[in-house]
Protein backbone atom coordinates (compact mmCIF):
# COMPACT_ATOMS: atom_id res chain seq x y z
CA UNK A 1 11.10 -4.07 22.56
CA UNK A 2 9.88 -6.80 19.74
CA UNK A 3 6.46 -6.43 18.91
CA UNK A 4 4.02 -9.27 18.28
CA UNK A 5 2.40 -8.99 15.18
CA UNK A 6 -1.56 -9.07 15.53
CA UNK A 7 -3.57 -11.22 13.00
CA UNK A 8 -7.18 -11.24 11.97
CA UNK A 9 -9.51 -14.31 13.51
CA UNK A 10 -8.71 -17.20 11.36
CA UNK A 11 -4.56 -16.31 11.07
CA UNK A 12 -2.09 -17.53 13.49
CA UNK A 13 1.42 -15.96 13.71
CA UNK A 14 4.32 -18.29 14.23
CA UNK A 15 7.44 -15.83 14.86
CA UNK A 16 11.02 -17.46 13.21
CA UNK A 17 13.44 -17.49 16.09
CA UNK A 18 16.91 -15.57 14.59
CA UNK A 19 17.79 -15.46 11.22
CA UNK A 20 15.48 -18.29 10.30
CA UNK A 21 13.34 -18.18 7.41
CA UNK A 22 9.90 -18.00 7.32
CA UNK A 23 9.38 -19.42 4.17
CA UNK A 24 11.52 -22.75 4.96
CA UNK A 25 9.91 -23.31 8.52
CA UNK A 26 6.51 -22.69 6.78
CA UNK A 27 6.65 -25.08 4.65
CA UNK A 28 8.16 -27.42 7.00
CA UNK A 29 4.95 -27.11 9.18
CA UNK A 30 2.80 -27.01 6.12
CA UNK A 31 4.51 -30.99 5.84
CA UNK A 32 3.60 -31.35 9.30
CA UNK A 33 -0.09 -30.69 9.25
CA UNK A 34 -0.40 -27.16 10.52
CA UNK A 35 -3.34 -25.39 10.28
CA UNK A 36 -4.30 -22.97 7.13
CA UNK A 37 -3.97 -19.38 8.05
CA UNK A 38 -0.86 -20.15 9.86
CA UNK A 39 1.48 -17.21 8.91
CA UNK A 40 5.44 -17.66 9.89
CA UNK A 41 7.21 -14.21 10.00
CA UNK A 42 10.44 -12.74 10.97
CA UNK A 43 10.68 -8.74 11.10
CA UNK A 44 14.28 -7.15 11.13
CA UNK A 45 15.14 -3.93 10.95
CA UNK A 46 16.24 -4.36 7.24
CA UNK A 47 13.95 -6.78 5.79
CA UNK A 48 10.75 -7.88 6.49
CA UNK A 49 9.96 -11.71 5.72
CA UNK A 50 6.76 -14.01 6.22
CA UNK A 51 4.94 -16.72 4.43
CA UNK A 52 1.55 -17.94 4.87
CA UNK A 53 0.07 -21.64 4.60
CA UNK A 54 -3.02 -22.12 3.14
CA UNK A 55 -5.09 -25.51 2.50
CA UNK A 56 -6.36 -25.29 -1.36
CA UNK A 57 -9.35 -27.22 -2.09
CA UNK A 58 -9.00 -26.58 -5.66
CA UNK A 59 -6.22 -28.26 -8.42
CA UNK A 60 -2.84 -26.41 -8.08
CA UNK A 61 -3.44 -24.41 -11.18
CA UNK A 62 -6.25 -22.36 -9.60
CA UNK A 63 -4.96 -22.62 -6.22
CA UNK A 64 -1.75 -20.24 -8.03
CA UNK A 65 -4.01 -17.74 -7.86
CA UNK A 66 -3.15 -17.11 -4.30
CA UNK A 67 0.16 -15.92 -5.41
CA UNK A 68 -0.91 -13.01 -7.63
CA UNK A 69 -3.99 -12.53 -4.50
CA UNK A 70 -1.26 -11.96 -1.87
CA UNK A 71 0.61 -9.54 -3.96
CA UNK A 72 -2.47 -7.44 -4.68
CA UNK A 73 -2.67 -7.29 -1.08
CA UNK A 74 0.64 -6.33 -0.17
CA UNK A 75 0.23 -3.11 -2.71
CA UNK A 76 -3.37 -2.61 -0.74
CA UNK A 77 -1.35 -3.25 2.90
CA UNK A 78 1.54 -1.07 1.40
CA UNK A 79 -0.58 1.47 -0.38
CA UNK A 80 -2.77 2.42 2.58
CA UNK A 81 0.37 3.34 5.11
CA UNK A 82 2.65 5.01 2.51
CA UNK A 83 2.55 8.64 0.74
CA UNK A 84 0.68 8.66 -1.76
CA UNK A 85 2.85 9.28 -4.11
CA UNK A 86 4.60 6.24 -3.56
CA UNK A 87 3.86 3.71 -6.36
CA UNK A 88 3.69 -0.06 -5.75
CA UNK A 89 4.09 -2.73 -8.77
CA UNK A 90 4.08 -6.15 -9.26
CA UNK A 91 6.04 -8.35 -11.50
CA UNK A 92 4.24 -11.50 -13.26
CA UNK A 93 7.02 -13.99 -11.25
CA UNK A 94 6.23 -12.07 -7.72
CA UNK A 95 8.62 -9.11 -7.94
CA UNK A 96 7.71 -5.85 -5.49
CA UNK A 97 8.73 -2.75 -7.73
CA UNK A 98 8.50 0.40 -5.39
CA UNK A 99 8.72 3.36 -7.46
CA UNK A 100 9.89 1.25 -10.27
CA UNK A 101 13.13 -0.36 -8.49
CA UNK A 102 13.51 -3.79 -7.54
CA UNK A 103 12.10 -4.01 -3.52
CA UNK A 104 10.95 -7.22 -2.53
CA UNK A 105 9.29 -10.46 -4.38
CA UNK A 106 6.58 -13.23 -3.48
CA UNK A 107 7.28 -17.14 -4.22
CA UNK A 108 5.16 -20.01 -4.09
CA UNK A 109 5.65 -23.58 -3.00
CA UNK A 110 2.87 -26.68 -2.50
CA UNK A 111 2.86 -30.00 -1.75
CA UNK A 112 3.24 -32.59 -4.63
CA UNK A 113 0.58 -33.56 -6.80
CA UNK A 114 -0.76 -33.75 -10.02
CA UNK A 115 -2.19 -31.02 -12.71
CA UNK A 116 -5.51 -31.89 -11.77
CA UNK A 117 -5.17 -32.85 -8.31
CA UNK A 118 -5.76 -30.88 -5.27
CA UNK A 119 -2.12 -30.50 -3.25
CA UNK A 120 -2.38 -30.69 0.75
CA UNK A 121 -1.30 -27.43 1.26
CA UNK A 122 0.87 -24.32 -0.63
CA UNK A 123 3.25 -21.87 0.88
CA UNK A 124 3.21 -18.02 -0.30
CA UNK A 125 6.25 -16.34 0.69
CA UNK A 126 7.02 -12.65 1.57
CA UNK A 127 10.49 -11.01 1.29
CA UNK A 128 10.47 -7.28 1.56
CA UNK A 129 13.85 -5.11 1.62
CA UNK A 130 13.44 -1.98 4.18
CA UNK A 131 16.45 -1.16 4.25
CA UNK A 132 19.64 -1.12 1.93
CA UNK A 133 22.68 -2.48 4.08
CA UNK A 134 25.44 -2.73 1.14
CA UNK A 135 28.22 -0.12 0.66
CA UNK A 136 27.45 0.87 -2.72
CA UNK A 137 23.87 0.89 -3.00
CA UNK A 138 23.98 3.41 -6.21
CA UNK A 139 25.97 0.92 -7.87
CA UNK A 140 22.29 -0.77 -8.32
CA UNK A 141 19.85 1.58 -9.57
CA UNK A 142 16.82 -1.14 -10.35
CA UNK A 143 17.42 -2.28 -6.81
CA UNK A 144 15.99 -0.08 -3.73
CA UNK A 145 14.59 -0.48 -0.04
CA UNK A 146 11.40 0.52 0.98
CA UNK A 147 12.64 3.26 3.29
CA UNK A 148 15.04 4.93 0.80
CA UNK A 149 11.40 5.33 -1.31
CA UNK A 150 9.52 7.87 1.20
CA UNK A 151 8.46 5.48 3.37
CA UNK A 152 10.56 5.53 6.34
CA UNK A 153 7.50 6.12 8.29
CA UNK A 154 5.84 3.29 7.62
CA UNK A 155 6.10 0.37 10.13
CA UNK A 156 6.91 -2.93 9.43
CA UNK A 157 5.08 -4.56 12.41
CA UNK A 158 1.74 -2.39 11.11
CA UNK A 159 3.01 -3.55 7.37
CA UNK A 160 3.04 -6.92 8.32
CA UNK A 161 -0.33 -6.89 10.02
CA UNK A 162 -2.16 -4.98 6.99
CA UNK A 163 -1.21 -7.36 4.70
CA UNK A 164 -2.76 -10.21 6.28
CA UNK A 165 -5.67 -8.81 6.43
CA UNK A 166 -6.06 -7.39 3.02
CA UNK A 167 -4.76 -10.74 1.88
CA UNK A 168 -8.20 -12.25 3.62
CA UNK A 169 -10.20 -9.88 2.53
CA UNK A 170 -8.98 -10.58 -1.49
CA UNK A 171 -9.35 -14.41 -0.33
CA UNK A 172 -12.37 -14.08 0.47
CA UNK A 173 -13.78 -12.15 -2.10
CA UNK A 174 -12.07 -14.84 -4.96
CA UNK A 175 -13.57 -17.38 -3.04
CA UNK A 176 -17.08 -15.96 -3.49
CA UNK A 177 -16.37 -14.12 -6.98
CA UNK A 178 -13.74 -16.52 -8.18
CA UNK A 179 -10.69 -15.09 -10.33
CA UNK A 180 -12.60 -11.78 -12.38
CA UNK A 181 -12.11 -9.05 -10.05
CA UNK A 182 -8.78 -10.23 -8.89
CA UNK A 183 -7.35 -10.21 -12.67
CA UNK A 184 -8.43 -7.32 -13.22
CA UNK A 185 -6.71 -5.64 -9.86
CA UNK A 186 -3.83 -7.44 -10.23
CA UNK A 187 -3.67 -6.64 -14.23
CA UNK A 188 -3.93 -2.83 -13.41
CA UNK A 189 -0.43 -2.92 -11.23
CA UNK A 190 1.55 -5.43 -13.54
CA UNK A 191 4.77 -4.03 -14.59
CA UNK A 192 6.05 -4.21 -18.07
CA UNK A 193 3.08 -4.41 -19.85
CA UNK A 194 3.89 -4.17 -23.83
CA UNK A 195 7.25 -4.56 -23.07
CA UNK A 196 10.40 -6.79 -23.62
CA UNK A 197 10.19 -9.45 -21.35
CA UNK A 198 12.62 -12.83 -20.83
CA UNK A 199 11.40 -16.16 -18.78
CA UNK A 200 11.92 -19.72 -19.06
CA UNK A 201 13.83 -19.95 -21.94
CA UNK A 202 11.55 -17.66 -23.75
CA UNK A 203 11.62 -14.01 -24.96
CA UNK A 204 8.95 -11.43 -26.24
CA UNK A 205 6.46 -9.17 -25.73
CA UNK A 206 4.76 -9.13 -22.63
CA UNK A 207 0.64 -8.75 -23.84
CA UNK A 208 -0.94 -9.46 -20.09
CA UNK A 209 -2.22 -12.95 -18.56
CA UNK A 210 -4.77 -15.01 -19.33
CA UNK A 211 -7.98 -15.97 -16.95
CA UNK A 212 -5.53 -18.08 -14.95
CA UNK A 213 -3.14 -14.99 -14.95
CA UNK A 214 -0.84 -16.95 -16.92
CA UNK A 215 1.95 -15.19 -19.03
CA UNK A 216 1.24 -14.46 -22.73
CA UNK A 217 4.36 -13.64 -24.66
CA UNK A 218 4.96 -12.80 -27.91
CA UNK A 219 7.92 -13.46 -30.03
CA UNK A 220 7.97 -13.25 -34.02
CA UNK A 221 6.13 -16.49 -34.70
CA UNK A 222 3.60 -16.86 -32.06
CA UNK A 223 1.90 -16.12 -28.79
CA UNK A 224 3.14 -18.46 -25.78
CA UNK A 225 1.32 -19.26 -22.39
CA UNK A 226 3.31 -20.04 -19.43
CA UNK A 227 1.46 -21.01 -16.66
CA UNK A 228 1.81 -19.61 -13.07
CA UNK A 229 2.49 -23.06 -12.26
CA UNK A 230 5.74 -22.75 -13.53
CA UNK A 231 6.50 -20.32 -10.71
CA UNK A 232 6.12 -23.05 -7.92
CA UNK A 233 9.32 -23.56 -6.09
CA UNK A 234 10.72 -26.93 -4.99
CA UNK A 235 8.20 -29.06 -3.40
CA UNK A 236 8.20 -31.45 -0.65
């Protein structure tokens, strides 16, 4: 029997018919005119994908902060139906690490506009493994599932629900708080702090994010930003 995901007021759920993806048919109804809060999912019994439109009404270098926002509230979604010993982190371009393996990541995409313009709407995409379906899946240690990590329990449905309404919650609050308390949740899960780190042509040591939770890395001469911006996927 396929359950139908329940949303909090405000959220619409549009279910992807197949093997479509969320993420493309979000954004095509993002194009469209659809309304903010509409969230497009599709839950197999190996993965678990959605992607949520929102309308900024701020330039698209604060409106990024919804990527970093709907992470944060995936590890809240994740980390109130899993053991507790299960640990959830999140990499600066919208990787899931589940117990420090490779489980899922988070894109963005927006309409077209300018650095200091406000776009007509942005896409934030979910992709979550639940289950590994290759032969070999030792062959790829950094790479896991989230019910080979002690959460075979957990339902994806329930999963799916949680996070949309921990994502409103954080939305909220960084709509009345603005970007502090987010930066500092979402600094306190980032993986590879002090660490090694390669992106956009660049290499270094990762030292955190700035305000805008954009990358600082340093390499032997100096200490780069990279905007989340940089993130953004192919626009319409």
């Amino acid at each position: 029997m396929i359950v139908t995901p329940r949303f909090p007021p405000l959220m619409v759920g549009v279910a992807a018919e197949g093997q479509g993806d969320p993420f493309d048919l979000a954004r095509d109804m993002a194009v469209r005119g659809c309304d903010s809060g509409t969230i497009v999912h599709n839950v197999q019994a190996d993965r678990l994908r959605a992607a949520m439109v929102l309308a900024p009404e701020v330039t698209i270098e604060d409106a990024m902060a919804m990527l970093p926002l709907c992470a944060v509230g995936f590890q809240n979604a994740l980390g109130a139906l899993s053991p507790p010993e299960v640990a959830v982190h999140l990499d600066w371009d919208g990787g899931i690490r589940v117990n420090g393996a490779q489980c899922g990541r988070l894109r963005a995409s927006a309409a077209r506009a300018a650095a200091d313009d406000v776009p007509d709407w942005l896409v934030i995409g979910l992709d979550l493994t639940l289950l590994q379906t290759g032969d070999n899946p030792g062959d790829t240690p950094d790479v896991t599932a989230l019910y080979d990590e002690g959460c075979a329990e957990v339902d994806s449905v329930l999963l799916l629900e949680s996070w949309a309404r921990h994502c409103l919650v954080w939305i909220n609050r960084w709509s009345e708080e603005g970007n502090a308390p987010l930066h500092a949740a979402w600094s306190g899960l980032l993986h590879s702090i002090g660490q090694p780190v390669a992106y956009a042509g660049r290499s270094g040591c990762l030292l955190g994010t700035d305000e805008r939770f954009g990358m600082l890395l340093r390499d032997d001469a100096a200490t780069h930003l990279v905007p989340l911006s940089t993130l953004l996927g192919e626009d319409k």
